[in-house]
C-alpha atoms as a PDB file:
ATOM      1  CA  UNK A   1       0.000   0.000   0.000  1.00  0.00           C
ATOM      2  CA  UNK A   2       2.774   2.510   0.543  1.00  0.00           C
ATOM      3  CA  UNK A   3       4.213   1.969  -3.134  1.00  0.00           C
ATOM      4  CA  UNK A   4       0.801   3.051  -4.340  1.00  0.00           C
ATOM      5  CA  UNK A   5       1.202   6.561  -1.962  1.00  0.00           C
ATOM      6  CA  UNK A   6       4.467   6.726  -3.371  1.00  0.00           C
ATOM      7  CA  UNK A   7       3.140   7.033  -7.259  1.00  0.00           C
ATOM      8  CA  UNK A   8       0.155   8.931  -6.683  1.00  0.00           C
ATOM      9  CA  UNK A   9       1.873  12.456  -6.899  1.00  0.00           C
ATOM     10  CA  UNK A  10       2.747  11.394 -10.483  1.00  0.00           C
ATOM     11  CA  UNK A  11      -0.422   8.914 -11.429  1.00  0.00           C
ATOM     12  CA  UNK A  12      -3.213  12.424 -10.381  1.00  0.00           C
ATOM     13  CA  UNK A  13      -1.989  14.255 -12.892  1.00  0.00           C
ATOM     14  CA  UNK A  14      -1.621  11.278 -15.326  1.00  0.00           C
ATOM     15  CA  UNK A  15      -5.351  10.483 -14.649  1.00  0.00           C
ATOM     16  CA  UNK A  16      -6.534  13.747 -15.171  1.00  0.00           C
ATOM     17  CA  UNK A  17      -4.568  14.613 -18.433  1.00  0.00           C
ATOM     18  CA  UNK A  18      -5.761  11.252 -19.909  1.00  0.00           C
ATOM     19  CA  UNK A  19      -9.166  11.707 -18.761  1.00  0.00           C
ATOM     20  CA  UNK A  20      -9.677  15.536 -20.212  1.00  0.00           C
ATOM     21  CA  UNK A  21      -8.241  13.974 -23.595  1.00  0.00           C
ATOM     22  CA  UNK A  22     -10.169  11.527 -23.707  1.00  0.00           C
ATOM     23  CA  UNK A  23     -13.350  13.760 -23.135  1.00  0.00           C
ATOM     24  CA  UNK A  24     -12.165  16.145 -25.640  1.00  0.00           C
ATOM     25  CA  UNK A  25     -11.708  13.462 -28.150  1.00  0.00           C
ATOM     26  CA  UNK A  26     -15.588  12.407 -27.762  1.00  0.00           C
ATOM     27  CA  UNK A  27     -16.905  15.648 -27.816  1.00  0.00           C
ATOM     28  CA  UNK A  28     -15.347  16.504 -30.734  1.00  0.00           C
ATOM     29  CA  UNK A  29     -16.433  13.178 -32.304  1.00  0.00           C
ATOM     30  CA  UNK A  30     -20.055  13.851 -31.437  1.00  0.00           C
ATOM     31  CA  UNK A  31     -20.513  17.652 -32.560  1.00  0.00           C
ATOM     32  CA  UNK A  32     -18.731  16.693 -36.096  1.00  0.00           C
ATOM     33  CA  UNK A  33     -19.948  14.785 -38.560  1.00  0.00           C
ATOM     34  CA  UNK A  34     -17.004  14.571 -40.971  1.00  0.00           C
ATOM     35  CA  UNK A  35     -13.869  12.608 -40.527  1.00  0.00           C
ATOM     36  CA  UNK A  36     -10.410  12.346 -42.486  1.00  0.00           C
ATOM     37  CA  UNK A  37     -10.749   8.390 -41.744  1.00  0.00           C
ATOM     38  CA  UNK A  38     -13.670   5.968 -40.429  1.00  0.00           C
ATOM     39  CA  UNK A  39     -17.021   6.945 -39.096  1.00  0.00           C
ATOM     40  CA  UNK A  40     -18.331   8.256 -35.978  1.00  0.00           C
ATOM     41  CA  UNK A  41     -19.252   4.896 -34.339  1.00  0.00           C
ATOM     42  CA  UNK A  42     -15.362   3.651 -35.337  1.00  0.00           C
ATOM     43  CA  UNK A  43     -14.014   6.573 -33.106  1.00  0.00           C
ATOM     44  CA  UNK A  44     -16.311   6.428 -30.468  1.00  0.00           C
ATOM     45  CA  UNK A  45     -15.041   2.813 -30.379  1.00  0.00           C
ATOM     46  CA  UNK A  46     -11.707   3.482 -30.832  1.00  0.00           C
ATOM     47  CA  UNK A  47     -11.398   6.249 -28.171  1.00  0.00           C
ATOM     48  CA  UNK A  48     -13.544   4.074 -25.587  1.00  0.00           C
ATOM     49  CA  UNK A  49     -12.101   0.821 -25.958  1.00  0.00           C
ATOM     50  CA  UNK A  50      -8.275   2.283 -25.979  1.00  0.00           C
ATOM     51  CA  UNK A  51      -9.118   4.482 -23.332  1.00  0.00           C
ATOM     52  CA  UNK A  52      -5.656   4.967 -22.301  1.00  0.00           C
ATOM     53  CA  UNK A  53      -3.807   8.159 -24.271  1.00  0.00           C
ATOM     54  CA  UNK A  54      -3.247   5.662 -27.420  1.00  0.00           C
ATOM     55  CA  UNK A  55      -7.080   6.039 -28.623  1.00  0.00           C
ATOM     56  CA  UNK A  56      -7.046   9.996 -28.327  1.00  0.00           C
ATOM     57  CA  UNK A  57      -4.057  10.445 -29.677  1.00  0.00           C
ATOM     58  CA  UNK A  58      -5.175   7.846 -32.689  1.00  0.00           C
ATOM     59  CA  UNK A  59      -8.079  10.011 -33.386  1.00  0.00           C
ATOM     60  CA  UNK A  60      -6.348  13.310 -33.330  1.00  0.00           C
ATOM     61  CA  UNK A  61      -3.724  12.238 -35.538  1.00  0.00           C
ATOM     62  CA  UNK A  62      -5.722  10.129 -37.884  1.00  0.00           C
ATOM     63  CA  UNK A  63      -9.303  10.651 -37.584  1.00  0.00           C
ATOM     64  CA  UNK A  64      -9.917  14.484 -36.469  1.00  0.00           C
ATOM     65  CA  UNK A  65     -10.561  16.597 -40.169  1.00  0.00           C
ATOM     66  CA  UNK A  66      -8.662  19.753 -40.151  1.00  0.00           C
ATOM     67  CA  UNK A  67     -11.111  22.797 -39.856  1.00  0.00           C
END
């Protein structure tokens, strides 16, 4: 249990960072409609199930259409 106290100064931030990306990422999949790749259902998908910073990432590098 103290290894865990001993990480948590750097896994908070961590947590939040990857959480407000990955909110980001859906709400900017769900207020556009058009994509550079896939559909809207792909990215949901793709940002849920690799929830971690890979998915985000994924869709603003391959998915997100330049405005």
């Amino acid at each position: 249990m103290d290894e865990i106290k001993e990480y948590l100064p750097f896994l908070i931030p961590l947590v939040i960072v990857q959480l407000s990306l990955l909110g980001w990422c859906l709400h900017h999949i769900l207020k556009h409609d058009r994509y550079k790749r896939g559909t809207r259902p792909v990215w949901i998908i793709v940002c849920i199930v690799l929830m971690g910073f890979v998915g985000p990432i994924l869709y603003i590098t391959l998915g997100k259409e330049d405005e």
